[in-house]
PDB file of N, CA and C in Angstrom:
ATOM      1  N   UNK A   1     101.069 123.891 149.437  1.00  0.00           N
ATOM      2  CA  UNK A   1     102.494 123.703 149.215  1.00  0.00           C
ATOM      3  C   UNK A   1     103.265 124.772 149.977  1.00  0.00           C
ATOM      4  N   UNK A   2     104.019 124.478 150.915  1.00  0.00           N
ATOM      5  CA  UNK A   2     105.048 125.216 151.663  1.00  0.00           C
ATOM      6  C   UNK A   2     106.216 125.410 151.153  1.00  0.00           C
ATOM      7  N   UNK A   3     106.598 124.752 150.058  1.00  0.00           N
ATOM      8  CA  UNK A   3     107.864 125.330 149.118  1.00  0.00           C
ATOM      9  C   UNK A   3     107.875 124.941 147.891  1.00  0.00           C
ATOM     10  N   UNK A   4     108.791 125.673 147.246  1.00  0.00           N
ATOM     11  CA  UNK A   4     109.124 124.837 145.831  1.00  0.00           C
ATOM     12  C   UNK A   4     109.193 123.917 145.830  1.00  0.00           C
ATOM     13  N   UNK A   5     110.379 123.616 146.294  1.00  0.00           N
ATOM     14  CA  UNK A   5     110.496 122.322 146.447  1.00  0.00           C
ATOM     15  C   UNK A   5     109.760 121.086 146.265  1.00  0.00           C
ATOM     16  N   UNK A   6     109.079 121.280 147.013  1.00  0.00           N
ATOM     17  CA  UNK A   6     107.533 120.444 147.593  1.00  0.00           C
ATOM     18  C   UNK A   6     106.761 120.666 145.993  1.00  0.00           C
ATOM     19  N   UNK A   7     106.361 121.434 145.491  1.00  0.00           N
ATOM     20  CA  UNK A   7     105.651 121.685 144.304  1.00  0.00           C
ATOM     21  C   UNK A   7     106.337 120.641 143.121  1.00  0.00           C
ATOM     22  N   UNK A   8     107.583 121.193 143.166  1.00  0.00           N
ATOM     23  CA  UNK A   8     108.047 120.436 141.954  1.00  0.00           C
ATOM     24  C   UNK A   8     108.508 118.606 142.088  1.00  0.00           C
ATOM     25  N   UNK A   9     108.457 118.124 143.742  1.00  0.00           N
ATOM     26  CA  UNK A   9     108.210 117.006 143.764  1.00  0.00           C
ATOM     27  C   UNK A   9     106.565 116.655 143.417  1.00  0.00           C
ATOM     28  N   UNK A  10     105.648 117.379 143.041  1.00  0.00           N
ATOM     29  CA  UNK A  10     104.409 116.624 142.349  1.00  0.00           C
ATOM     30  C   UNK A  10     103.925 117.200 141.242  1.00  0.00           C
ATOM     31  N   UNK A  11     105.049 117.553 140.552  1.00  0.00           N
ATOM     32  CA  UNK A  11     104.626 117.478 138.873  1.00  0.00           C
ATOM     33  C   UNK A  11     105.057 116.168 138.372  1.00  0.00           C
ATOM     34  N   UNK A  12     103.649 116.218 137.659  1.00  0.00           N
ATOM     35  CA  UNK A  12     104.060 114.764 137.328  1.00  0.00           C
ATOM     36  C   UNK A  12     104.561 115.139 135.424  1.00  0.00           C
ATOM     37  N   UNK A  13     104.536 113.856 134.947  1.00  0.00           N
ATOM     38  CA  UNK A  13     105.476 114.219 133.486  1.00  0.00           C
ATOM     39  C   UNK A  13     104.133 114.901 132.471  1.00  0.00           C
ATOM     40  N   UNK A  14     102.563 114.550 133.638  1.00  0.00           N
ATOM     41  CA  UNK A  14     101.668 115.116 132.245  1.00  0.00           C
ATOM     42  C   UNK A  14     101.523 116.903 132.519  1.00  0.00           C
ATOM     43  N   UNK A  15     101.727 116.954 133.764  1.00  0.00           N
ATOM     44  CA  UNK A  15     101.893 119.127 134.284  1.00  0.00           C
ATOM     45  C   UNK A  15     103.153 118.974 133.373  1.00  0.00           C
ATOM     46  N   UNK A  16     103.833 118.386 133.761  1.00  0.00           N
ATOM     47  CA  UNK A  16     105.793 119.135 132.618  1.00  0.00           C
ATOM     48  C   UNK A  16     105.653 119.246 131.289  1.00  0.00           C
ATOM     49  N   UNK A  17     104.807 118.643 130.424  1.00  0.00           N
ATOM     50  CA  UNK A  17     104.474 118.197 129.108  1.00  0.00           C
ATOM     51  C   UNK A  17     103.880 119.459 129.578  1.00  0.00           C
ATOM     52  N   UNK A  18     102.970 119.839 129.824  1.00  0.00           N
ATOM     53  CA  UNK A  18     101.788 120.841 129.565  1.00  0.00           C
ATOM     54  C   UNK A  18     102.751 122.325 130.149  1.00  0.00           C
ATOM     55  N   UNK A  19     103.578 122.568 131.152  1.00  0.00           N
ATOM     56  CA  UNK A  19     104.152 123.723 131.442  1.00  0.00           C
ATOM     57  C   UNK A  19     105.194 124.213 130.331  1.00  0.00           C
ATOM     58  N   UNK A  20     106.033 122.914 129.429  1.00  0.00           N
ATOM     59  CA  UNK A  20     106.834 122.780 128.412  1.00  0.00           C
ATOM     60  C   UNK A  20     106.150 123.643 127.214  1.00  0.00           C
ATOM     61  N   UNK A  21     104.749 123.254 126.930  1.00  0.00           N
ATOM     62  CA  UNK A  21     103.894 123.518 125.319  1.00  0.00           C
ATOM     63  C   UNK A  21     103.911 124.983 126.161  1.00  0.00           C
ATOM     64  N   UNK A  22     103.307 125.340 127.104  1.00  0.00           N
ATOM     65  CA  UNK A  22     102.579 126.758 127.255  1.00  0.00           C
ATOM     66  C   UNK A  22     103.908 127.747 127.540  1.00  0.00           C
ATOM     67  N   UNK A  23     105.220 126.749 127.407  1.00  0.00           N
ATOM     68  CA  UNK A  23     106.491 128.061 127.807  1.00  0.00           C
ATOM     69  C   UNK A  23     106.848 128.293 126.296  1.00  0.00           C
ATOM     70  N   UNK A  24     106.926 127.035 125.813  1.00  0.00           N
ATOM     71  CA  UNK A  24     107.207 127.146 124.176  1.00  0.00           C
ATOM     72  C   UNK A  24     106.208 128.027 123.055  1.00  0.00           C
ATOM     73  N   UNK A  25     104.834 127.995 123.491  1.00  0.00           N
ATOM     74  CA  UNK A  25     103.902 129.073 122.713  1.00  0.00           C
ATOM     75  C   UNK A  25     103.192 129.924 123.481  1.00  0.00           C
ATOM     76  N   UNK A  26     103.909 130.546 124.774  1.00  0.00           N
ATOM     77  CA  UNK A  26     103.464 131.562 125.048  1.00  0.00           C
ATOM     78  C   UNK A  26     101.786 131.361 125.952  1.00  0.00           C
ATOM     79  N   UNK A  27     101.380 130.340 125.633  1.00  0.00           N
ATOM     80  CA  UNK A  27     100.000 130.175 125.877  1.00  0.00           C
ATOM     81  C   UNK A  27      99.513 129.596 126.553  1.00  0.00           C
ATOM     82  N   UNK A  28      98.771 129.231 127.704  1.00  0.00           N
ATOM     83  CA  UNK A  28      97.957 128.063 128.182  1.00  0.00           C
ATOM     84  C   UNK A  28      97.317 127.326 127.631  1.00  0.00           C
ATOM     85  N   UNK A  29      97.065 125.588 127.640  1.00  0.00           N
ATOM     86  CA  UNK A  29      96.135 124.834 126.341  1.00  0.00           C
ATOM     87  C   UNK A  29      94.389 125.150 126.297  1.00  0.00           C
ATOM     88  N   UNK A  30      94.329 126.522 127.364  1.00  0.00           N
ATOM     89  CA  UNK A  30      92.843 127.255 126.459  1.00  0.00           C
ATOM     90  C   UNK A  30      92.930 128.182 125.828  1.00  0.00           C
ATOM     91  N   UNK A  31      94.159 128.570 125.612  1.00  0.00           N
ATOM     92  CA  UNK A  31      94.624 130.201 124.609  1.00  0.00           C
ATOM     93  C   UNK A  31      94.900 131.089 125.073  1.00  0.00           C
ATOM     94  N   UNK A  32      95.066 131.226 126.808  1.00  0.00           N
ATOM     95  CA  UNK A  32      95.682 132.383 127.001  1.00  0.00           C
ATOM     96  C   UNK A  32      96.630 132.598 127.214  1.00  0.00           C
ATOM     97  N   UNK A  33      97.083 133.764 127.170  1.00  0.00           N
ATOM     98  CA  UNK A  33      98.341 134.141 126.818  1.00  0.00           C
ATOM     99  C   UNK A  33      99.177 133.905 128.433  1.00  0.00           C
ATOM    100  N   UNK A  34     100.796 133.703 128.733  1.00  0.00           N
ATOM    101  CA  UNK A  34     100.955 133.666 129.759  1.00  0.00           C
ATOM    102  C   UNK A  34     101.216 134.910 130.030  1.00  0.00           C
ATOM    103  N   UNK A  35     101.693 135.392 131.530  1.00  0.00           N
ATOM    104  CA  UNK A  35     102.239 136.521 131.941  1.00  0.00           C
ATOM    105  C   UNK A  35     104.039 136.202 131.989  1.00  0.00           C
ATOM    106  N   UNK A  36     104.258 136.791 132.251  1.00  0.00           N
ATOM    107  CA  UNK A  36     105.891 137.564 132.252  1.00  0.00           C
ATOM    108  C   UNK A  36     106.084 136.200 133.497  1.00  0.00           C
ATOM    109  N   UNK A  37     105.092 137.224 134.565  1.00  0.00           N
ATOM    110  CA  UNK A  37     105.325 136.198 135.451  1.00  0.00           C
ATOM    111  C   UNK A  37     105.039 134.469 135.718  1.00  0.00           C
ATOM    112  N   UNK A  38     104.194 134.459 134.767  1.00  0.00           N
ATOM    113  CA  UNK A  38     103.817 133.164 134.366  1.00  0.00           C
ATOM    114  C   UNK A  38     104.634 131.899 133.983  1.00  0.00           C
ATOM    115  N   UNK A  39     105.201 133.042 133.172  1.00  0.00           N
ATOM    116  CA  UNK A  39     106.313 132.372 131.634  1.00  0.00           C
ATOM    117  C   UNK A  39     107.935 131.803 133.056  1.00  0.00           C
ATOM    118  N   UNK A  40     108.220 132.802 133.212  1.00  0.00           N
ATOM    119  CA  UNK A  40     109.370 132.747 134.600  1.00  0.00           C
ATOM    120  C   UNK A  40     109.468 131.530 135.480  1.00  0.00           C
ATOM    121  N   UNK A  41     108.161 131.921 135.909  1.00  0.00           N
ATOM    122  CA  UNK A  41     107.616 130.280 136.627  1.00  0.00           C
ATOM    123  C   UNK A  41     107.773 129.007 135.948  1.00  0.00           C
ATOM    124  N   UNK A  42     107.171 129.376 134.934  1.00  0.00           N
ATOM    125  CA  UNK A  42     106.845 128.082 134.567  1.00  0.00           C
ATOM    126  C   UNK A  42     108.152 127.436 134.254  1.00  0.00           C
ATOM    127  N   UNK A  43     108.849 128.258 133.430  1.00  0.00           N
ATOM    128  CA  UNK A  43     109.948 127.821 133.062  1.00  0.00           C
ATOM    129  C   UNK A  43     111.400 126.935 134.314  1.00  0.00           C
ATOM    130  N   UNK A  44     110.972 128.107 135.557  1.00  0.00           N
ATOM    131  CA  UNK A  44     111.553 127.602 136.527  1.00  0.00           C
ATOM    132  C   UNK A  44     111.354 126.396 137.167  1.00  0.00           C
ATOM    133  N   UNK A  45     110.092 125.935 136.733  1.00  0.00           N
ATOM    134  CA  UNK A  45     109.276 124.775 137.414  1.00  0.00           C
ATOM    135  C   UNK A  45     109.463 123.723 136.339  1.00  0.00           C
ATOM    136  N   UNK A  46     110.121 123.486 135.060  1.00  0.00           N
ATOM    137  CA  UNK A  46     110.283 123.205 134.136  1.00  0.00           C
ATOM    138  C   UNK A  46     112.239 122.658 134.039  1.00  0.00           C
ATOM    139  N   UNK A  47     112.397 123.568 134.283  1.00  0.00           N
ATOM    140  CA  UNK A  47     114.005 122.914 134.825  1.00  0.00           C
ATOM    141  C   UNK A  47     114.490 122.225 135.684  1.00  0.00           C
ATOM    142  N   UNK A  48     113.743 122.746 136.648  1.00  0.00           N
ATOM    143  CA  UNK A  48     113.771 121.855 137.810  1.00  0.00           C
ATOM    144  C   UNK A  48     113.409 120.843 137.926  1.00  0.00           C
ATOM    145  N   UNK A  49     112.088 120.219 137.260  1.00  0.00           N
ATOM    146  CA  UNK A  49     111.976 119.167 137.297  1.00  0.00           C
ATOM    147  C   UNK A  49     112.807 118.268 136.095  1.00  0.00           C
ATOM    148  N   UNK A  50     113.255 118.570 135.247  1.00  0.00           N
ATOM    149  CA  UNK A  50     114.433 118.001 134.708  1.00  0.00           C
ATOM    150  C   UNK A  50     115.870 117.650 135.057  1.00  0.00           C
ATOM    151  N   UNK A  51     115.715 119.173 135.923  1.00  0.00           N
ATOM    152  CA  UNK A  51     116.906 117.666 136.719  1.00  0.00           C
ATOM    153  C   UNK A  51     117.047 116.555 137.795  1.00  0.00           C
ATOM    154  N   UNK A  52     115.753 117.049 138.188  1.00  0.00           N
ATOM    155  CA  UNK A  52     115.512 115.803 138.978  1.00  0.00           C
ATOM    156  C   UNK A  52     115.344 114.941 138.060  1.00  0.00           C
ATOM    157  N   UNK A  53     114.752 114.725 137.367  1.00  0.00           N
ATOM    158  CA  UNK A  53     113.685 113.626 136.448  1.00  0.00           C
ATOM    159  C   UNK A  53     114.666 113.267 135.332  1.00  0.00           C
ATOM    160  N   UNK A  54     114.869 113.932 134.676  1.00  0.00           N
ATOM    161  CA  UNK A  54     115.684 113.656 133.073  1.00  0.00           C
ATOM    162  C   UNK A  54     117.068 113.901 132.947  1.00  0.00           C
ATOM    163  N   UNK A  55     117.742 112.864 132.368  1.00  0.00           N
ATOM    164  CA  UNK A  55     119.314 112.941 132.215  1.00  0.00           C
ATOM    165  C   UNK A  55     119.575 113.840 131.418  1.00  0.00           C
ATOM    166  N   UNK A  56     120.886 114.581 131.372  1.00  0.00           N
ATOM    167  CA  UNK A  56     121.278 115.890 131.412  1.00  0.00           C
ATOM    168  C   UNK A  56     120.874 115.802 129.593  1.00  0.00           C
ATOM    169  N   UNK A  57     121.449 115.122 128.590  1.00  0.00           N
ATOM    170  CA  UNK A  57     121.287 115.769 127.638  1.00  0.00           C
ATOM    171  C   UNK A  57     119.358 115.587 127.146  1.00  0.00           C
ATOM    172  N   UNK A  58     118.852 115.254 127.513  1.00  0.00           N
ATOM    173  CA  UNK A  58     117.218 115.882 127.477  1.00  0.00           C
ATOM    174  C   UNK A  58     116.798 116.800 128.061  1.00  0.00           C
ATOM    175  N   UNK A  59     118.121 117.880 129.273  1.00  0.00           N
ATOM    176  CA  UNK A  59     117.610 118.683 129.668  1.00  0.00           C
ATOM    177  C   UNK A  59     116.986 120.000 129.058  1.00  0.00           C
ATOM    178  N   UNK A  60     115.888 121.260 129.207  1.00  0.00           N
ATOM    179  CA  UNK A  60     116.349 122.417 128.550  1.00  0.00           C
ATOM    180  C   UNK A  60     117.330 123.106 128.613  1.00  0.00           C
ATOM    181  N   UNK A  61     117.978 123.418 127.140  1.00  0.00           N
ATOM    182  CA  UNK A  61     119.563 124.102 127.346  1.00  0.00           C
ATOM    183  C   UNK A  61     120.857 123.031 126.862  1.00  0.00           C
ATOM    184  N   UNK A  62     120.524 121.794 126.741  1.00  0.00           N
ATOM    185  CA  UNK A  62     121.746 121.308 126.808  1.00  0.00           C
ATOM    186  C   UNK A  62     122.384 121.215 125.135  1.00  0.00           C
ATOM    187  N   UNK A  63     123.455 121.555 125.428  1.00  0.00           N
ATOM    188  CA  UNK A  63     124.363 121.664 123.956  1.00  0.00           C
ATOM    189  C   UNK A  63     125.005 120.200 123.462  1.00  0.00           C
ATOM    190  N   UNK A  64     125.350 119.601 124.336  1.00  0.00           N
ATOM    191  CA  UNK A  64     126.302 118.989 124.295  1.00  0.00           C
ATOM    192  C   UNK A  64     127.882 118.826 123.925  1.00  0.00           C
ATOM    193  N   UNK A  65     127.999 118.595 122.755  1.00  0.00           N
ATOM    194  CA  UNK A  65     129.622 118.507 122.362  1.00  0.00           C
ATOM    195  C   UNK A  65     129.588 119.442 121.339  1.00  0.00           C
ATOM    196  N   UNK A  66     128.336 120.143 121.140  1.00  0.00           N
ATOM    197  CA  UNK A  66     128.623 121.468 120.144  1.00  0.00           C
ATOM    198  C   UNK A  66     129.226 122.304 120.798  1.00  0.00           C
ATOM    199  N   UNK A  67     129.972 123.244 119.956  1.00  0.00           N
ATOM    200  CA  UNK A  67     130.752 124.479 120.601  1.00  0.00           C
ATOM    201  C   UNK A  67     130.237 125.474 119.727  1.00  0.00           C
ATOM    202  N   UNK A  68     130.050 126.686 120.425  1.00  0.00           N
ATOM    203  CA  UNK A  68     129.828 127.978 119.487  1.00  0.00           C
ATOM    204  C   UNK A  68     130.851 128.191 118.668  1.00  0.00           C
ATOM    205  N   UNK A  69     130.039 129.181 118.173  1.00  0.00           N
ATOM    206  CA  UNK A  69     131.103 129.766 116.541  1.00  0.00           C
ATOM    207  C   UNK A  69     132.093 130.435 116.964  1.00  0.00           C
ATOM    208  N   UNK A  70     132.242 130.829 117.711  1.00  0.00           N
ATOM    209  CA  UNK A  70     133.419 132.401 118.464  1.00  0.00           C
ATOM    210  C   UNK A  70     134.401 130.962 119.343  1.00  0.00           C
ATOM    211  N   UNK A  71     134.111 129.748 120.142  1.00  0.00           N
ATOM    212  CA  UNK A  71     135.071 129.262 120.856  1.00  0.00           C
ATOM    213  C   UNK A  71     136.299 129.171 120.417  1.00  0.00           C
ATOM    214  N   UNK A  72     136.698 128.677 119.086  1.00  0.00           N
ATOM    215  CA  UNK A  72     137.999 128.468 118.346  1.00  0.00           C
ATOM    216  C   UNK A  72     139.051 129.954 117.918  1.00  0.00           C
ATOM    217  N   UNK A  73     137.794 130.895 118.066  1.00  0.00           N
ATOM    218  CA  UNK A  73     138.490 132.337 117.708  1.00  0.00           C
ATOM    219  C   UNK A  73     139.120 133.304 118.611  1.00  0.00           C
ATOM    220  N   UNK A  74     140.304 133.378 118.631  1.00  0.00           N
ATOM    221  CA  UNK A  74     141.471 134.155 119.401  1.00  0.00           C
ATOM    222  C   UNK A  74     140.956 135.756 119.567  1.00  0.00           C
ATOM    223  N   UNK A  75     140.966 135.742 120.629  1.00  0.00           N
ATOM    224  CA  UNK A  75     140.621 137.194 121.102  1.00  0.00           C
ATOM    225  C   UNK A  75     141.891 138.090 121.477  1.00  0.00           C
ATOM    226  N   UNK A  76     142.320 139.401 120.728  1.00  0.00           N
ATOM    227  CA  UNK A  76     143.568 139.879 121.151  1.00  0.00           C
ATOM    228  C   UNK A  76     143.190 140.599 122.514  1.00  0.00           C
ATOM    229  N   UNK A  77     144.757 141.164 122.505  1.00  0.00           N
ATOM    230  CA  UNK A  77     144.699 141.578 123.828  1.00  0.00           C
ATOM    231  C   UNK A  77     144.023 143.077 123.903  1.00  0.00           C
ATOM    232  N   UNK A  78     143.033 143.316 124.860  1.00  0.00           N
ATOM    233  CA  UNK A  78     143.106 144.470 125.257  1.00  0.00           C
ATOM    234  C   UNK A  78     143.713 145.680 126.437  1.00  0.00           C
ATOM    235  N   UNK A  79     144.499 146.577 126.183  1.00  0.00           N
ATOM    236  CA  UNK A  79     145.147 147.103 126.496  1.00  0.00           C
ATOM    237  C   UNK A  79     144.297 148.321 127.483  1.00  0.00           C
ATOM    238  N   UNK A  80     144.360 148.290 129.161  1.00  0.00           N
ATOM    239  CA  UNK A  80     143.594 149.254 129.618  1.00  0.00           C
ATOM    240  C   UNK A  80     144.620 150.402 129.049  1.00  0.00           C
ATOM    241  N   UNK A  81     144.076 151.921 129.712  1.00  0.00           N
ATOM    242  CA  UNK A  81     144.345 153.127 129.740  1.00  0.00           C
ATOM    243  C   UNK A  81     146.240 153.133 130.647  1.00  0.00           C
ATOM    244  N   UNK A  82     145.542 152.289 131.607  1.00  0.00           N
ATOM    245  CA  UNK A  82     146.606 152.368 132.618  1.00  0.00           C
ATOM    246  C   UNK A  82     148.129 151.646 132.378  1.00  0.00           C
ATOM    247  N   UNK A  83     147.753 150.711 131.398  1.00  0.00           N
ATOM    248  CA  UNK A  83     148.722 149.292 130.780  1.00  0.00           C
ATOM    249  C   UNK A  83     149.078 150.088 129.427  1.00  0.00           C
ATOM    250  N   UNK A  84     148.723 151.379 128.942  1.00  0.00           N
ATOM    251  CA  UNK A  84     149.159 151.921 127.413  1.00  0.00           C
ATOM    252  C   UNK A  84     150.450 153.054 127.686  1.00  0.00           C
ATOM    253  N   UNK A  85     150.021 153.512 129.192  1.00  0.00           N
ATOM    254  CA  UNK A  85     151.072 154.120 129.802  1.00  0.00           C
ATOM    255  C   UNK A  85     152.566 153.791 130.350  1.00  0.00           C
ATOM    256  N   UNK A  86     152.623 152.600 130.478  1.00  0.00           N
ATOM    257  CA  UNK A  86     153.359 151.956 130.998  1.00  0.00           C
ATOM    258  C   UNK A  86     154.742 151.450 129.961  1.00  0.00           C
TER     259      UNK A  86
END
């Protein structure tokens, strides 16, 4: 494989199923543990093929029409050093 690219056009949905379980428990399906760098990857290789492949709200991450708890809540103003002088 000469690029990503190229890689993540041949995962098929049974590697995504299997990169999905081992990002979600940390593990490969013989028990080992992933690496840092492992986990990164995989995960990267895992998004990507979702958006190619899967409509947005099956993607990982997607919220939809939920909003966080803080969106509705008014934030005052803060006043620099330079704007208290004035």
């Amino acid at each position: 494989m000469s690029s990503f690219a190229q890689l993540i056009s041949n995962i098929t949905p049974d590697v995504y199923e299997s990169l999905k379980l081992a990002v979600e428990t940390g593990k490969w399906s013989d028990g080992r543990k992933l690496t840092q760098e492992q986990k990164e990857l995989s995960l990267q290789a895992m998004i990507a093929y979702e958006a190619k492949h899967l409509p947005e709200e099956q993607r990982t991450g997607y919220m939809g029409e939920q909003q966080c708890a803080s969106k509705g809540t008014p934030v005052p103003n803060i006043l620099l050093k330079s704007d208290a002088l004035h």
